[in-house]
C-alpha atoms as a PDB file:
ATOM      1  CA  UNK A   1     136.487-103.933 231.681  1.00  0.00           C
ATOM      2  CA  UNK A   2     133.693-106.064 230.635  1.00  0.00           C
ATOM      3  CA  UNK A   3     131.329-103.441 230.869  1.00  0.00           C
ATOM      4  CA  UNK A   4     133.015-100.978 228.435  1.00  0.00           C
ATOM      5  CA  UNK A   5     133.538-104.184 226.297  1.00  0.00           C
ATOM      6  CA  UNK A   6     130.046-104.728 226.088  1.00  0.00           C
ATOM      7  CA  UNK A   7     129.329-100.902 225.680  1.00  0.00           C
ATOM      8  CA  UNK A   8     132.050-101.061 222.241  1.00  0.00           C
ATOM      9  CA  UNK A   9     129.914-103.773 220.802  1.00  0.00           C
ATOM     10  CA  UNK A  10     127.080-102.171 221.314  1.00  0.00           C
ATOM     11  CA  UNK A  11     128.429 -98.927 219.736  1.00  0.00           C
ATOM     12  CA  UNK A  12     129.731-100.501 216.745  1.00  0.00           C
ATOM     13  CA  UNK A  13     126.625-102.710 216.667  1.00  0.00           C
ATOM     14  CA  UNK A  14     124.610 -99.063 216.172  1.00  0.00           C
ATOM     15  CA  UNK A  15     126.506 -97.761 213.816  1.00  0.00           C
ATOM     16  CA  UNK A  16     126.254-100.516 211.640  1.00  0.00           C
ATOM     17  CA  UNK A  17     122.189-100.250 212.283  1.00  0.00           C
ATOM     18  CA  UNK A  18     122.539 -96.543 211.384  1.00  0.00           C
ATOM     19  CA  UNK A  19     124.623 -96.727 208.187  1.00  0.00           C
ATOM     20  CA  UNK A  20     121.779-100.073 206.899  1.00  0.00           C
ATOM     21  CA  UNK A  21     119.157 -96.963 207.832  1.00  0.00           C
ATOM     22  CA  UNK A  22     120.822 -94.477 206.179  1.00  0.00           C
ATOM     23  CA  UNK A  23     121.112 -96.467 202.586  1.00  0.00           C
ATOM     24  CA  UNK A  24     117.074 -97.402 203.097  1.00  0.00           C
ATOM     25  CA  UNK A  25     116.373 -93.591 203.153  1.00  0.00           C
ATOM     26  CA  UNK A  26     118.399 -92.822 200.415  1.00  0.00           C
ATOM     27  CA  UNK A  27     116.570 -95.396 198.375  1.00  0.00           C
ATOM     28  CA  UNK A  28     113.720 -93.788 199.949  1.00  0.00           C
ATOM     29  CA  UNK A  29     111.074 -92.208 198.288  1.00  0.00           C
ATOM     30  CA  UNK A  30     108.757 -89.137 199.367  1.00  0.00           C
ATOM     31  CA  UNK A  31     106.153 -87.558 197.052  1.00  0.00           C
ATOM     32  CA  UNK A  32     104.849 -84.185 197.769  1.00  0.00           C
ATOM     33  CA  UNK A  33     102.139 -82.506 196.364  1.00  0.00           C
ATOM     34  CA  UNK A  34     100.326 -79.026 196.235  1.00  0.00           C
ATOM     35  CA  UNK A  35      97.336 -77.683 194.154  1.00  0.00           C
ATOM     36  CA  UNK A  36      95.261 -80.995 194.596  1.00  0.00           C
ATOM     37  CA  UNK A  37      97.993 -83.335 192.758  1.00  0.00           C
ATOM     38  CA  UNK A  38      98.898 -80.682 190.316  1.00  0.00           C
ATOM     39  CA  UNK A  39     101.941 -80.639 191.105  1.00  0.00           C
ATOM     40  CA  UNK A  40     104.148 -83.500 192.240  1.00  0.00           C
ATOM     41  CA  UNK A  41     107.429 -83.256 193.796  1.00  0.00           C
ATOM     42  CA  UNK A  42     109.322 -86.723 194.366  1.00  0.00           C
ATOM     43  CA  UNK A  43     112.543 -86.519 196.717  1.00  0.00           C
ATOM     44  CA  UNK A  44     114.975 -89.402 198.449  1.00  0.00           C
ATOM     45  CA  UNK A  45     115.545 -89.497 201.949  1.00  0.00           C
ATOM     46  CA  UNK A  46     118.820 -87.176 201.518  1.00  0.00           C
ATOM     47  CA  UNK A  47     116.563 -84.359 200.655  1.00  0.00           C
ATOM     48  CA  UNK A  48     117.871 -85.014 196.823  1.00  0.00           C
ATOM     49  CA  UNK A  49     114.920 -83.978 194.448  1.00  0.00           C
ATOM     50  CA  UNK A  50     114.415 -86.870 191.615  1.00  0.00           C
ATOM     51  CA  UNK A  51     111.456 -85.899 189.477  1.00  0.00           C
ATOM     52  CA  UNK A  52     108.768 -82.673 189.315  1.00  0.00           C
ATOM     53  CA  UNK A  53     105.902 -83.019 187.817  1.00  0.00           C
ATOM     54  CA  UNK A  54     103.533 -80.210 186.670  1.00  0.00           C
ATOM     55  CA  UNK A  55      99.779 -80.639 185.389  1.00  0.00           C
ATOM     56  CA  UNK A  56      99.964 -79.120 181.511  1.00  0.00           C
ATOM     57  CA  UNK A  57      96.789 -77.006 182.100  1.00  0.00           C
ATOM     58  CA  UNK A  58      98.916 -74.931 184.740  1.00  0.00           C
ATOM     59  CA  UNK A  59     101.250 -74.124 181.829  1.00  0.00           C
ATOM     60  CA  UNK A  60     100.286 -70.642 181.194  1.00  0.00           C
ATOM     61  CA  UNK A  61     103.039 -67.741 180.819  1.00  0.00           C
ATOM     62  CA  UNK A  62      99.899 -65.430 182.533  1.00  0.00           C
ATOM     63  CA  UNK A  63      99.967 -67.980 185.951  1.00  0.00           C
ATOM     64  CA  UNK A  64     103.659 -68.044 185.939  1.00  0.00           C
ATOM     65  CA  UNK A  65     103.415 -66.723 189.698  1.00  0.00           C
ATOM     66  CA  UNK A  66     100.807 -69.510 191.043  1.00  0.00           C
ATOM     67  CA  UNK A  67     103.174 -72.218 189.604  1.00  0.00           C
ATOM     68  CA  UNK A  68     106.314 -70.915 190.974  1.00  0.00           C
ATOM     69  CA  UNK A  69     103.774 -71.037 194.463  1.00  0.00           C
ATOM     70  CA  UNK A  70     102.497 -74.519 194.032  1.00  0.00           C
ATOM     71  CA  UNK A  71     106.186 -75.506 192.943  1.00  0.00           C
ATOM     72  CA  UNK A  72     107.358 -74.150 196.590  1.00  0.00           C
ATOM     73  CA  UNK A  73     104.715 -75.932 198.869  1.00  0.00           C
ATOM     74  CA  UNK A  74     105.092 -79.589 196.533  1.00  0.00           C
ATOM     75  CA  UNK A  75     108.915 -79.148 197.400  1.00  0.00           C
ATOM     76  CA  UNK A  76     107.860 -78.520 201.414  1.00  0.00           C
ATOM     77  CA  UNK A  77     105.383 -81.150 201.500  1.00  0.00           C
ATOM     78  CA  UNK A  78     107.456 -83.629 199.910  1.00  0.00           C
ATOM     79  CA  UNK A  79     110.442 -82.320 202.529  1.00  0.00           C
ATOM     80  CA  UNK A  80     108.050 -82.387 205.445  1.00  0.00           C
ATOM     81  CA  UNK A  81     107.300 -86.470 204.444  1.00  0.00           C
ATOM     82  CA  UNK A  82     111.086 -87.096 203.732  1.00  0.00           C
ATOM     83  CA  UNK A  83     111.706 -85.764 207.563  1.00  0.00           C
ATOM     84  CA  UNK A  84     108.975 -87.905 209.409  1.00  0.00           C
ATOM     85  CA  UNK A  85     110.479 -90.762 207.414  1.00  0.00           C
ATOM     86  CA  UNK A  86     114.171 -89.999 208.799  1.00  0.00           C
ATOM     87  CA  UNK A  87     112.619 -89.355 212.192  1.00  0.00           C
ATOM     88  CA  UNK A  88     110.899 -92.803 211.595  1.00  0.00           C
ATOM     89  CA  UNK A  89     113.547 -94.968 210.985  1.00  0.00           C
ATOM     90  CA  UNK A  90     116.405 -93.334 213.555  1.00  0.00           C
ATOM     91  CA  UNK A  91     113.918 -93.978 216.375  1.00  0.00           C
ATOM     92  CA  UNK A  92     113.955 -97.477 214.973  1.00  0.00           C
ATOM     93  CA  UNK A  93     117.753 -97.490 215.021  1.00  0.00           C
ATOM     94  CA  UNK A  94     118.485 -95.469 218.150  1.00  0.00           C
ATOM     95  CA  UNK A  95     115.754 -97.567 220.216  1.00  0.00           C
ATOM     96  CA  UNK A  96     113.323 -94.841 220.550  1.00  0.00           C
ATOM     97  CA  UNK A  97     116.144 -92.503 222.248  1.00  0.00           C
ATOM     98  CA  UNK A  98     115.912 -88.923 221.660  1.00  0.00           C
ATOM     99  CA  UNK A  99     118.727 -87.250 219.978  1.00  0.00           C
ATOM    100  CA  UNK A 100     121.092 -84.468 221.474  1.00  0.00           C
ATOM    101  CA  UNK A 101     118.828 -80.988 220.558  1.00  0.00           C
ATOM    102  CA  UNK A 102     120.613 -79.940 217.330  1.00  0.00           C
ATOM    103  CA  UNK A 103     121.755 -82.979 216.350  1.00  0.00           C
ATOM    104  CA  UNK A 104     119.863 -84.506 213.294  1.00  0.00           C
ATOM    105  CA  UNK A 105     119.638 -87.528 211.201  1.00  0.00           C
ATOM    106  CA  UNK A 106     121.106 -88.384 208.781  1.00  0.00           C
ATOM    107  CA  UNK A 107     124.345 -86.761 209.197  1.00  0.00           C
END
């Protein structure tokens, strides 16, 4: 029985770790970017966009297509950061384990 005791406490002692790592990547920050900083795309570690921000000079009803393009990759860069974070910090958490395939952080 002691075993399983210890296993409990351990269990409850990781979800507590995980639930402390899933409040630092909501307060988490990720900034994408596309078109050499022309546009900026800032997002929290829930995948939750905050701000966008778009260069005026890019402003023109005639490039309305390259905007909506650079608008696109800023959103996947700044979603490609906000996942290495996650990845980051549950490795911290989980000890370096690999997850279940299909399972992903946060939940």
């Amino acid at each position: 029985m002691k075993n399983l005791t210890d296993m409990m406490k351990q269990v409850t002692q990781m979800q507590s770790r995980m639930q402390e790592a899933q409040a630092r990547l909501e307060a988490t920050l990720v900034t994408g970017q596309s078109g050499a900083g022309l546009v900026t795309v800032t997002m929290n570690g829930k995948g939750a966009v905050s701000s966008v921000s778009i260069d005026p000079s890019l402003i023109v009803p005639a490039d309305k297509e390259i905007l909506e393009d650079l608008l696109v990759t800023a959103l996947s860069d700044a979603r490609a950061k906000m996942e290495e974070t996650v990845a980051r910090e549950m490795s911290a958490v989980t000890g370096g384990l690999p997850l279940p395939p299909g399972m992903k952080l946060p939940f």
